[in-house]
PDB file of N, CA and C in Angstrom:
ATOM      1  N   UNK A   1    -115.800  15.330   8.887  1.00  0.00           N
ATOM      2  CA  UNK A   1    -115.220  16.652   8.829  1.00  0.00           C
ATOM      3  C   UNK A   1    -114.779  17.027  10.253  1.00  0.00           C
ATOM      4  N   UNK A   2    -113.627  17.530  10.557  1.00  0.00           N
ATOM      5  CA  UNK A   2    -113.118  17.899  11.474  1.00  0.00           C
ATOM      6  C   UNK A   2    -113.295  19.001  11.761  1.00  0.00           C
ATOM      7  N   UNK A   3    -112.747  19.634  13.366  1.00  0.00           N
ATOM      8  CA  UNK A   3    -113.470  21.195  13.909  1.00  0.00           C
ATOM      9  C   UNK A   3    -112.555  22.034  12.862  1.00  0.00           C
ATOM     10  N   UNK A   4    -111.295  21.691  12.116  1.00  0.00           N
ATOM     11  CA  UNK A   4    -110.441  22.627  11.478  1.00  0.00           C
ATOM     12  C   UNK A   4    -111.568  23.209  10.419  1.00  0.00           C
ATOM     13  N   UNK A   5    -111.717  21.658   9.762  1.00  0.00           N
ATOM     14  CA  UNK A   5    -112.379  22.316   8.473  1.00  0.00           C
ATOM     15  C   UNK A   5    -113.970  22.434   8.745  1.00  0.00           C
ATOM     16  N   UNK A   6    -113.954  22.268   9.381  1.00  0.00           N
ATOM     17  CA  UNK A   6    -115.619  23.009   9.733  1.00  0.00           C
ATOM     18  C   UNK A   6    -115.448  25.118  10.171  1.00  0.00           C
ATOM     19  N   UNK A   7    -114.457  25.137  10.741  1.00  0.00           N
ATOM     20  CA  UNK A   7    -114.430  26.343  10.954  1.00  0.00           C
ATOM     21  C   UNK A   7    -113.409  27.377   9.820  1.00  0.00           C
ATOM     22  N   UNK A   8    -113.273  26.374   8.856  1.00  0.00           N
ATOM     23  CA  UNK A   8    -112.646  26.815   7.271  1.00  0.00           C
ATOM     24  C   UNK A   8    -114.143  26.882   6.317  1.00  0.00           C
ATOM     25  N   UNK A   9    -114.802  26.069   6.538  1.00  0.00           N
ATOM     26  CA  UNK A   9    -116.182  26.430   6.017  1.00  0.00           C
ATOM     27  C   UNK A   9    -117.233  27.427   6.646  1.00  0.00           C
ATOM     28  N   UNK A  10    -116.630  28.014   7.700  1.00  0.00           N
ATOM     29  CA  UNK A  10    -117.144  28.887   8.062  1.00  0.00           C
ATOM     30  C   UNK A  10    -116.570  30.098   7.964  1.00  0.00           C
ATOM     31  N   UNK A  11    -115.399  30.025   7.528  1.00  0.00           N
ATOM     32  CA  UNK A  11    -114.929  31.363   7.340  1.00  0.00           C
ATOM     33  C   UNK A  11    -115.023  31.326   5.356  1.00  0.00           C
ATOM     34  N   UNK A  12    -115.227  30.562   4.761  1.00  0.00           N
ATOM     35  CA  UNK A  12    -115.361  30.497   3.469  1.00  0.00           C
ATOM     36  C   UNK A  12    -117.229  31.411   3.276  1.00  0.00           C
ATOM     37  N   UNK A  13    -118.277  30.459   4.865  1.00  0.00           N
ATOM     38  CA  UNK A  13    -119.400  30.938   4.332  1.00  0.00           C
ATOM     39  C   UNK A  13    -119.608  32.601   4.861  1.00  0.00           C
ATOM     40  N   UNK A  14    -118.890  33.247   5.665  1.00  0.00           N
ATOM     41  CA  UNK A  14    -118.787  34.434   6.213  1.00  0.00           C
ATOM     42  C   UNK A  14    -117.972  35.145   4.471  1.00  0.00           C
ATOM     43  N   UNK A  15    -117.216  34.953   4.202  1.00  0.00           N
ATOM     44  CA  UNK A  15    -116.369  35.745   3.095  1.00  0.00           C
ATOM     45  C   UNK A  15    -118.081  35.850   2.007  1.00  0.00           C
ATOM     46  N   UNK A  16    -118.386  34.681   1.894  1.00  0.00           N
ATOM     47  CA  UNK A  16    -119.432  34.633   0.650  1.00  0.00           C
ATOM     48  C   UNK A  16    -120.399  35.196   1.053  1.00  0.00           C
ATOM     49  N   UNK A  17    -121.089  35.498   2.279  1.00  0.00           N
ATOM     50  CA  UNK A  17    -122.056  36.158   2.845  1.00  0.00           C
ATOM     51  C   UNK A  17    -121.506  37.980   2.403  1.00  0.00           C
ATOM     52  N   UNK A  18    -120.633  38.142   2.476  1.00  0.00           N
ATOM     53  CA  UNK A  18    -120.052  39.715   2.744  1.00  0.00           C
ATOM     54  C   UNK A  18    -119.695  39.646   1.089  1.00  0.00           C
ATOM     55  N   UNK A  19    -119.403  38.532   0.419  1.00  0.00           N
ATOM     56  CA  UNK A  19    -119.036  39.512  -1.288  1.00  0.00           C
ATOM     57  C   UNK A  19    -120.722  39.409  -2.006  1.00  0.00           C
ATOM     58  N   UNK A  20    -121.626  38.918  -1.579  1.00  0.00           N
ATOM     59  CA  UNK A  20    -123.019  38.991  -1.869  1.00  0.00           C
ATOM     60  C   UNK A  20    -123.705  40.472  -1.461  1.00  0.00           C
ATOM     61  N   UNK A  21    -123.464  40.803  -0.142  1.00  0.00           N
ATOM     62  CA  UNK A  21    -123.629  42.054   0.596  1.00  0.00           C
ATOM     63  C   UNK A  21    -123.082  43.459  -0.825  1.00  0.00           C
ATOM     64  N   UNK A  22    -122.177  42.860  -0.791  1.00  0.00           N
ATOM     65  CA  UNK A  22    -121.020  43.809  -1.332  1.00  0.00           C
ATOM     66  C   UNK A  22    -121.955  43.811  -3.371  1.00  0.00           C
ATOM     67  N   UNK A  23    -121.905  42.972  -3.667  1.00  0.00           N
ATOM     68  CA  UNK A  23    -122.912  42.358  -4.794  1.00  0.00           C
ATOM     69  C   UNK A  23    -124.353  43.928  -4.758  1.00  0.00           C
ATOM     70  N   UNK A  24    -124.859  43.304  -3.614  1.00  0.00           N
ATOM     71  CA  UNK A  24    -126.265  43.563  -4.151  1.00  0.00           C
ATOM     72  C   UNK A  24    -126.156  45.387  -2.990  1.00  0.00           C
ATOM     73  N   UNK A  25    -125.351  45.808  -2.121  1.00  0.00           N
ATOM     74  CA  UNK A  25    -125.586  46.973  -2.054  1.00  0.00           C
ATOM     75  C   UNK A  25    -124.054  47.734  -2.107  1.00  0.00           C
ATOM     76  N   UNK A  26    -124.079  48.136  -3.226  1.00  0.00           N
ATOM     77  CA  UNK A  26    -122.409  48.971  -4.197  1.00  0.00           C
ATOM     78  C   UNK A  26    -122.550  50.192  -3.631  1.00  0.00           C
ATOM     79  N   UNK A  27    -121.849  50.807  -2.505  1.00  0.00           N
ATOM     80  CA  UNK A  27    -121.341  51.776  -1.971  1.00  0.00           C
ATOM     81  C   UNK A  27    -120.472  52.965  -2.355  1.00  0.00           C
ATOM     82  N   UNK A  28    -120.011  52.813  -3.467  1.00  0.00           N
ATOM     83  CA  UNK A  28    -119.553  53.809  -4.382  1.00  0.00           C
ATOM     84  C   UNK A  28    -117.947  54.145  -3.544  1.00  0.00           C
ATOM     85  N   UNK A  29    -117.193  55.146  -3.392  1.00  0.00           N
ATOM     86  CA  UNK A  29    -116.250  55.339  -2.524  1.00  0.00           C
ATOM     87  C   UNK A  29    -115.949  54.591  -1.379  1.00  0.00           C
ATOM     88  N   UNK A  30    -116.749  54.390  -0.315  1.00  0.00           N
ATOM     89  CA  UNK A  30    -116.572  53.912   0.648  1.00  0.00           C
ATOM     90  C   UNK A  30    -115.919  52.219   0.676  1.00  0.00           C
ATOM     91  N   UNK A  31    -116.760  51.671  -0.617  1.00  0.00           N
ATOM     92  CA  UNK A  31    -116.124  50.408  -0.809  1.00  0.00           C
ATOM     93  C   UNK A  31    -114.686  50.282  -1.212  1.00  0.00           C
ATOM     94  N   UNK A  32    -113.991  51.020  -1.077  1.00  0.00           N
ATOM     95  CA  UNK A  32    -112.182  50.924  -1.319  1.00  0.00           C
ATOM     96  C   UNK A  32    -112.018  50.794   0.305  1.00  0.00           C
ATOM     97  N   UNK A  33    -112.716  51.723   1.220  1.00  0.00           N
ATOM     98  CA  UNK A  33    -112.493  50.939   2.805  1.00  0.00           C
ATOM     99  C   UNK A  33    -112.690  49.919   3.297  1.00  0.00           C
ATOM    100  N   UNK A  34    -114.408  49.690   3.100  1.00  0.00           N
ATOM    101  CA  UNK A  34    -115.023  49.004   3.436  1.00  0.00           C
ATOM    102  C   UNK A  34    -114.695  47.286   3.144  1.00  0.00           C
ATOM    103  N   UNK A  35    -114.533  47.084   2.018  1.00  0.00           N
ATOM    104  CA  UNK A  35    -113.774  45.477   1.212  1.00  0.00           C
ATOM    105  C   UNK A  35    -112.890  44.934   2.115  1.00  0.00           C
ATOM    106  N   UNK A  36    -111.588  45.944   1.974  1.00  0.00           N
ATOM    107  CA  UNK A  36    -110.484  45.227   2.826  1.00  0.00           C
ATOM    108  C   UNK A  36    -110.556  45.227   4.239  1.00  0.00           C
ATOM    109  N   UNK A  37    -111.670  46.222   4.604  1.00  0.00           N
ATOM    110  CA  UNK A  37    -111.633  45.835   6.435  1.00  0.00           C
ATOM    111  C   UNK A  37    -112.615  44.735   6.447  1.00  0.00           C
ATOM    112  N   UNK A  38    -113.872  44.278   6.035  1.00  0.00           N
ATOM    113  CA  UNK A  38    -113.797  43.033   6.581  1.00  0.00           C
ATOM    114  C   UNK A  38    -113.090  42.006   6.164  1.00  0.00           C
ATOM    115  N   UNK A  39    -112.914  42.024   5.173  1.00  0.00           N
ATOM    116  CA  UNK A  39    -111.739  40.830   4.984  1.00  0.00           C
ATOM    117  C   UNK A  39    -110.126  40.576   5.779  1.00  0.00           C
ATOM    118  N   UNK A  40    -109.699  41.761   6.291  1.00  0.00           N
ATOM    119  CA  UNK A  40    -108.890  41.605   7.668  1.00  0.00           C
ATOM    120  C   UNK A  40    -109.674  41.342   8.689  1.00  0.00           C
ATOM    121  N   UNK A  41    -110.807  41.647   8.626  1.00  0.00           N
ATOM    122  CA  UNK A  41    -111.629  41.219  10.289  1.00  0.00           C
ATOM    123  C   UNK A  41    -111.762  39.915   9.853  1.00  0.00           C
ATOM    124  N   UNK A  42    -112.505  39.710   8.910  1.00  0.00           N
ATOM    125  CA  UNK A  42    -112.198  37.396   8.935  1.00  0.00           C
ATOM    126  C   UNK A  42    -111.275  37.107   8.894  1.00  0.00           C
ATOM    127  N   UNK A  43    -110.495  37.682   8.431  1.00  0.00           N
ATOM    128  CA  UNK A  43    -108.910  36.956   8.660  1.00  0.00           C
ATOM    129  C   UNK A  43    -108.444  37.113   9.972  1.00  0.00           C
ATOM    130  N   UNK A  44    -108.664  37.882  11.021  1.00  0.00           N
ATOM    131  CA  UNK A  44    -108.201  38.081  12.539  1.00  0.00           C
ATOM    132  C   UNK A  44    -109.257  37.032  13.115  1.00  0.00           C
ATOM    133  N   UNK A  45    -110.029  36.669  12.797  1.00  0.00           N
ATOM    134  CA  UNK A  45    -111.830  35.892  13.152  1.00  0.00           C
ATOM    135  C   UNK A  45    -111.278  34.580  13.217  1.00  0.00           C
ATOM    136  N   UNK A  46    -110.323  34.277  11.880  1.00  0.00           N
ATOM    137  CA  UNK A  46    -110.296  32.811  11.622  1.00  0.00           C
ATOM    138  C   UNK A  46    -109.400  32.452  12.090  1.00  0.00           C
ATOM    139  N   UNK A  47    -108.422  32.988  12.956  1.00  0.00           N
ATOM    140  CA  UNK A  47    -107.148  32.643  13.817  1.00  0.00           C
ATOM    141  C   UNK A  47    -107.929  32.721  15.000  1.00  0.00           C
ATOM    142  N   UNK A  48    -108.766  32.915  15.522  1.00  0.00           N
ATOM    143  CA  UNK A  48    -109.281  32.131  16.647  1.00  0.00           C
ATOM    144  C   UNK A  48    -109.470  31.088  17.153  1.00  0.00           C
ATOM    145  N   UNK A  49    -109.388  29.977  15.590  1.00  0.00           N
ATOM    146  CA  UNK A  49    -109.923  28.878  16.118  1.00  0.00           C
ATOM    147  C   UNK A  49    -108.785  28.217  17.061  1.00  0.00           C
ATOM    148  N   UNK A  50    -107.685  28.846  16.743  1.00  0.00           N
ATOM    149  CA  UNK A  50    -105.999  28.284  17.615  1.00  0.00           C
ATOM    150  C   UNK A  50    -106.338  28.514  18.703  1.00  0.00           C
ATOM    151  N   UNK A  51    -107.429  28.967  19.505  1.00  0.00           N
ATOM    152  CA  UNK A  51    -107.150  29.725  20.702  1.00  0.00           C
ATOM    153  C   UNK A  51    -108.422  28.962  21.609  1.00  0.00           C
ATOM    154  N   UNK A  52    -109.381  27.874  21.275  1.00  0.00           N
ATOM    155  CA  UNK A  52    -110.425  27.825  21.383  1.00  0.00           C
ATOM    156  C   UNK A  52    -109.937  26.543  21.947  1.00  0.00           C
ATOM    157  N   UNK A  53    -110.258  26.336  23.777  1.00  0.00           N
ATOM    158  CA  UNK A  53    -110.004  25.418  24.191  1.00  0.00           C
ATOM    159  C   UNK A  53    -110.562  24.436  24.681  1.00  0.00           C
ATOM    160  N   UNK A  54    -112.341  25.169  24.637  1.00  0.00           N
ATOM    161  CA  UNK A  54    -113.204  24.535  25.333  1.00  0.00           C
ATOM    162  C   UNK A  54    -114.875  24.609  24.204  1.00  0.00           C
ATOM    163  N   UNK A  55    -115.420  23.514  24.194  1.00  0.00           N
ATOM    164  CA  UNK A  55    -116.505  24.004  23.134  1.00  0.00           C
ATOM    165  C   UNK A  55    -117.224  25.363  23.459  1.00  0.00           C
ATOM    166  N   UNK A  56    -117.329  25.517  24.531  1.00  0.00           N
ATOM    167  CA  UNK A  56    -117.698  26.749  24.936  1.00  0.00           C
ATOM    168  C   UNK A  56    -117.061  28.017  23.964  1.00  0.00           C
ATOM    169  N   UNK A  57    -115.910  28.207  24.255  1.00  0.00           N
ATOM    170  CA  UNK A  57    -114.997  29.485  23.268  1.00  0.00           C
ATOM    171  C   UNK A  57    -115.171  29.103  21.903  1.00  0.00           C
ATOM    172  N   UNK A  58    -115.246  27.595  20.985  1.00  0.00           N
ATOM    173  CA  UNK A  58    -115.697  27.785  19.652  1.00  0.00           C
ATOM    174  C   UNK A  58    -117.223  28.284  19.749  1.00  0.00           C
ATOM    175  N   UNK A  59    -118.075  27.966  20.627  1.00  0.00           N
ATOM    176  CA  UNK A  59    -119.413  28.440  20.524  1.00  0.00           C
ATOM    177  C   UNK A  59    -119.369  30.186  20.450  1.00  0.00           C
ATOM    178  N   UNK A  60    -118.259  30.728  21.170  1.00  0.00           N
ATOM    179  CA  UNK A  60    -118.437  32.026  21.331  1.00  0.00           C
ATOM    180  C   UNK A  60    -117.631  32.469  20.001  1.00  0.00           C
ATOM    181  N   UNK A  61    -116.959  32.059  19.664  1.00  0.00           N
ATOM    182  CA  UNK A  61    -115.914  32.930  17.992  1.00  0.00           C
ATOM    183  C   UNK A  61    -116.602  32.490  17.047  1.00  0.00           C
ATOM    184  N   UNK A  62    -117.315  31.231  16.830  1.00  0.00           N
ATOM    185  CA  UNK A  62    -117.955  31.213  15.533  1.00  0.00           C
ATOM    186  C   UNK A  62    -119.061  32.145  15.622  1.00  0.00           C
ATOM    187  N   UNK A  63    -119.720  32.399  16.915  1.00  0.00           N
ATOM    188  CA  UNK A  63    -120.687  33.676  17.022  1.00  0.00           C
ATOM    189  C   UNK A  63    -120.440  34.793  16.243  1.00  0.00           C
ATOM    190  N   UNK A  64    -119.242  35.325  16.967  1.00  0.00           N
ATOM    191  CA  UNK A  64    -118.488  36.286  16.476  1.00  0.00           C
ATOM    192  C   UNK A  64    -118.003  36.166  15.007  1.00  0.00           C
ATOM    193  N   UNK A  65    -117.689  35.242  14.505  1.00  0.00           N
ATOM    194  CA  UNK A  65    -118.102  35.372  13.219  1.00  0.00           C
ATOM    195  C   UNK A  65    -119.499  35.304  12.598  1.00  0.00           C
ATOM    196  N   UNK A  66    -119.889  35.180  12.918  1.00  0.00           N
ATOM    197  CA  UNK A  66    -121.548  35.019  12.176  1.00  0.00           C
ATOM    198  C   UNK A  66    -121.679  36.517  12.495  1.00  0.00           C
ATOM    199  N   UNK A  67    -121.551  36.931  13.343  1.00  0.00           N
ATOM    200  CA  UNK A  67    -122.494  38.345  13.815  1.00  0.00           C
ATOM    201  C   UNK A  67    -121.692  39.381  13.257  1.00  0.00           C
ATOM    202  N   UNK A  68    -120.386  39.458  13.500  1.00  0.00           N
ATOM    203  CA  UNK A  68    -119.569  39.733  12.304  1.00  0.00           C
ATOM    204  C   UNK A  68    -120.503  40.545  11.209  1.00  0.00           C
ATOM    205  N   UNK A  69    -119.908  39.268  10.223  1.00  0.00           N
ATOM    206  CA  UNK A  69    -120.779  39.072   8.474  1.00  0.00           C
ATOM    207  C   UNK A  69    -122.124  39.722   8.615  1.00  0.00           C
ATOM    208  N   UNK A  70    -123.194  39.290   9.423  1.00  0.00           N
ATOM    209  CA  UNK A  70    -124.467  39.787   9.330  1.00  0.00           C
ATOM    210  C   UNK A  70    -124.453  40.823   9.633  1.00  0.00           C
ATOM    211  N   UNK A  71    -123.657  41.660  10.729  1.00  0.00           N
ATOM    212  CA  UNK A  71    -123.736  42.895  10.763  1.00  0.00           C
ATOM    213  C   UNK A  71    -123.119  44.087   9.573  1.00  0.00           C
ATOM    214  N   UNK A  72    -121.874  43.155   8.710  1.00  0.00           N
ATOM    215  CA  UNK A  72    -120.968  44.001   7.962  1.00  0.00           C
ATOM    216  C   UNK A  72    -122.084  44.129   6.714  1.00  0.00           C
ATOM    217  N   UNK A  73    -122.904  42.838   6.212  1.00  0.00           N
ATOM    218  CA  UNK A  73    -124.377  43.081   5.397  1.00  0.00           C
ATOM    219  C   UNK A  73    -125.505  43.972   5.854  1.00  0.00           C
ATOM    220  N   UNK A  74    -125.961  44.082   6.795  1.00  0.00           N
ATOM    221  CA  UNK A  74    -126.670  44.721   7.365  1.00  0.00           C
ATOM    222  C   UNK A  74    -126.792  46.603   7.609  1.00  0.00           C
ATOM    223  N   UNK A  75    -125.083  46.259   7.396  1.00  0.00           N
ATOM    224  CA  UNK A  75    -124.383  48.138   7.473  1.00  0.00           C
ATOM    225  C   UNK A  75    -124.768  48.348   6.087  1.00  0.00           C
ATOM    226  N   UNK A  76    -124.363  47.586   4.904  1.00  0.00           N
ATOM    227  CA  UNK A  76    -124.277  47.997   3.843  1.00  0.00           C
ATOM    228  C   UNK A  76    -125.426  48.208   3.171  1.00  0.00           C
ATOM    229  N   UNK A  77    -126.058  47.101   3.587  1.00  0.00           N
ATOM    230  CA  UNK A  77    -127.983  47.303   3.573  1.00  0.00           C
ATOM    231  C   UNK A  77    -128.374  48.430   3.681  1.00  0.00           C
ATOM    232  N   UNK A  78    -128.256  49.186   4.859  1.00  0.00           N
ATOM    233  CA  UNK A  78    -128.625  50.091   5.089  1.00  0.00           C
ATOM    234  C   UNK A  78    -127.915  51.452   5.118  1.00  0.00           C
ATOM    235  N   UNK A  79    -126.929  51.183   4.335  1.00  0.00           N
ATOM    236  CA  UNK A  79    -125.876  52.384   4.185  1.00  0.00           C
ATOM    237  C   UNK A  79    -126.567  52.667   2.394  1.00  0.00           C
ATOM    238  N   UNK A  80    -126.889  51.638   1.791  1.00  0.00           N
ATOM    239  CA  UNK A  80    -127.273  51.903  -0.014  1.00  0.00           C
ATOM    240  C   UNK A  80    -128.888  52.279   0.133  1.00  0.00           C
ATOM    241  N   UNK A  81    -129.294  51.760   1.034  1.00  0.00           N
ATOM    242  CA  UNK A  81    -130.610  52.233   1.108  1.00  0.00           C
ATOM    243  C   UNK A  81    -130.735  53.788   1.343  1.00  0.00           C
ATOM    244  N   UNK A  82    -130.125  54.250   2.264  1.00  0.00           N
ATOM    245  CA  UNK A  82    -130.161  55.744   2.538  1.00  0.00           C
ATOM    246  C   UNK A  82    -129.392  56.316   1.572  1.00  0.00           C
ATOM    247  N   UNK A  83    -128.389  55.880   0.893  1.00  0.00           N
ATOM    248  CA  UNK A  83    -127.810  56.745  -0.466  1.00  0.00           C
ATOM    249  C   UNK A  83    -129.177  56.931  -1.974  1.00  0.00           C
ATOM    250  N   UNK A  84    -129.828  55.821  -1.699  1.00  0.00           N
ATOM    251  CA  UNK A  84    -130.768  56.109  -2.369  1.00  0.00           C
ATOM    252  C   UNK A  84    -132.108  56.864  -2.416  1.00  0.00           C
ATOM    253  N   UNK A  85    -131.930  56.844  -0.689  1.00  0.00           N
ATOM    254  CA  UNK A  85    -133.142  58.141  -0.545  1.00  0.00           C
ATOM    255  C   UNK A  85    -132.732  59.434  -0.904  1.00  0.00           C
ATOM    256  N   UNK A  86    -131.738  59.529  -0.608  1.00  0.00           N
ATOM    257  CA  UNK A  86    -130.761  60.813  -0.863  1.00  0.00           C
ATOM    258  C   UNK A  86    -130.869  60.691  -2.205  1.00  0.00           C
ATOM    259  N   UNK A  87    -130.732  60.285  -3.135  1.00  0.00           N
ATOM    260  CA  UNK A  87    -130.814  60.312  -4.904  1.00  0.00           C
ATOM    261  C   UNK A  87    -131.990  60.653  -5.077  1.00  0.00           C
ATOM    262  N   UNK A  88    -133.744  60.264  -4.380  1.00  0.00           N
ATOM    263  CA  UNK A  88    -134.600  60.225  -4.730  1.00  0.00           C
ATOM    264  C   UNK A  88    -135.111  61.790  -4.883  1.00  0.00           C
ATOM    265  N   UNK A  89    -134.484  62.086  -3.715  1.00  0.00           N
ATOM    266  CA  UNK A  89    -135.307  63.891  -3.773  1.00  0.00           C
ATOM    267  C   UNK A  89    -134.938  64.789  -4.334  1.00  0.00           C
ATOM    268  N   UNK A  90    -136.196  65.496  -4.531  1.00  0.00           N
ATOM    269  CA  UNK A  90    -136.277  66.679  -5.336  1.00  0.00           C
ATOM    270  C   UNK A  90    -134.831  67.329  -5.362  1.00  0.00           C
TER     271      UNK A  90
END
């Protein structure tokens, strides 16, 4: 496997990380924003790899994708969690 398609499997496992996110915490309104901006942010993510001249800079954009995704799960995590405290009370 080559660095192309290694960093096509990484933008395949970033998309699947974020429609799982998207899966297990449903945001109600906000998800008509929320969907298509990260999916333009991996798509601006995955044209990096054109730009990456030294292993060093793929070490730093595949970062940036990873941290990315975990953070865009992590928002949503904790964006459904607090909609649900908000449902809980009196």
């Amino acid at each position: 496997m080559d660095r192309a398609d290694r960093y096509e499997a990484l933008a395949r496992g970033a998309l699947f990380v974020a429609e799982s996110a998207e899966d297990a915490y449903r945001l109600g309104a906000l998800d008509r924003f929320l969907k298509p901006w990260i999916r333009d942010r991996l798509h601006s993510l995955g044209g990096l790899l054109d730009s990456c001249d030294t292993p060093r800079q793929l070490a730093e954009d595949t970062r940036a994708f990873a941290r990315t995704v975990a953070t865009y799960s992590e928002l949503r995590n904790q964006r459904n969690h607090a909609g649900a405290r908000r449902d809980l009370r009196p």
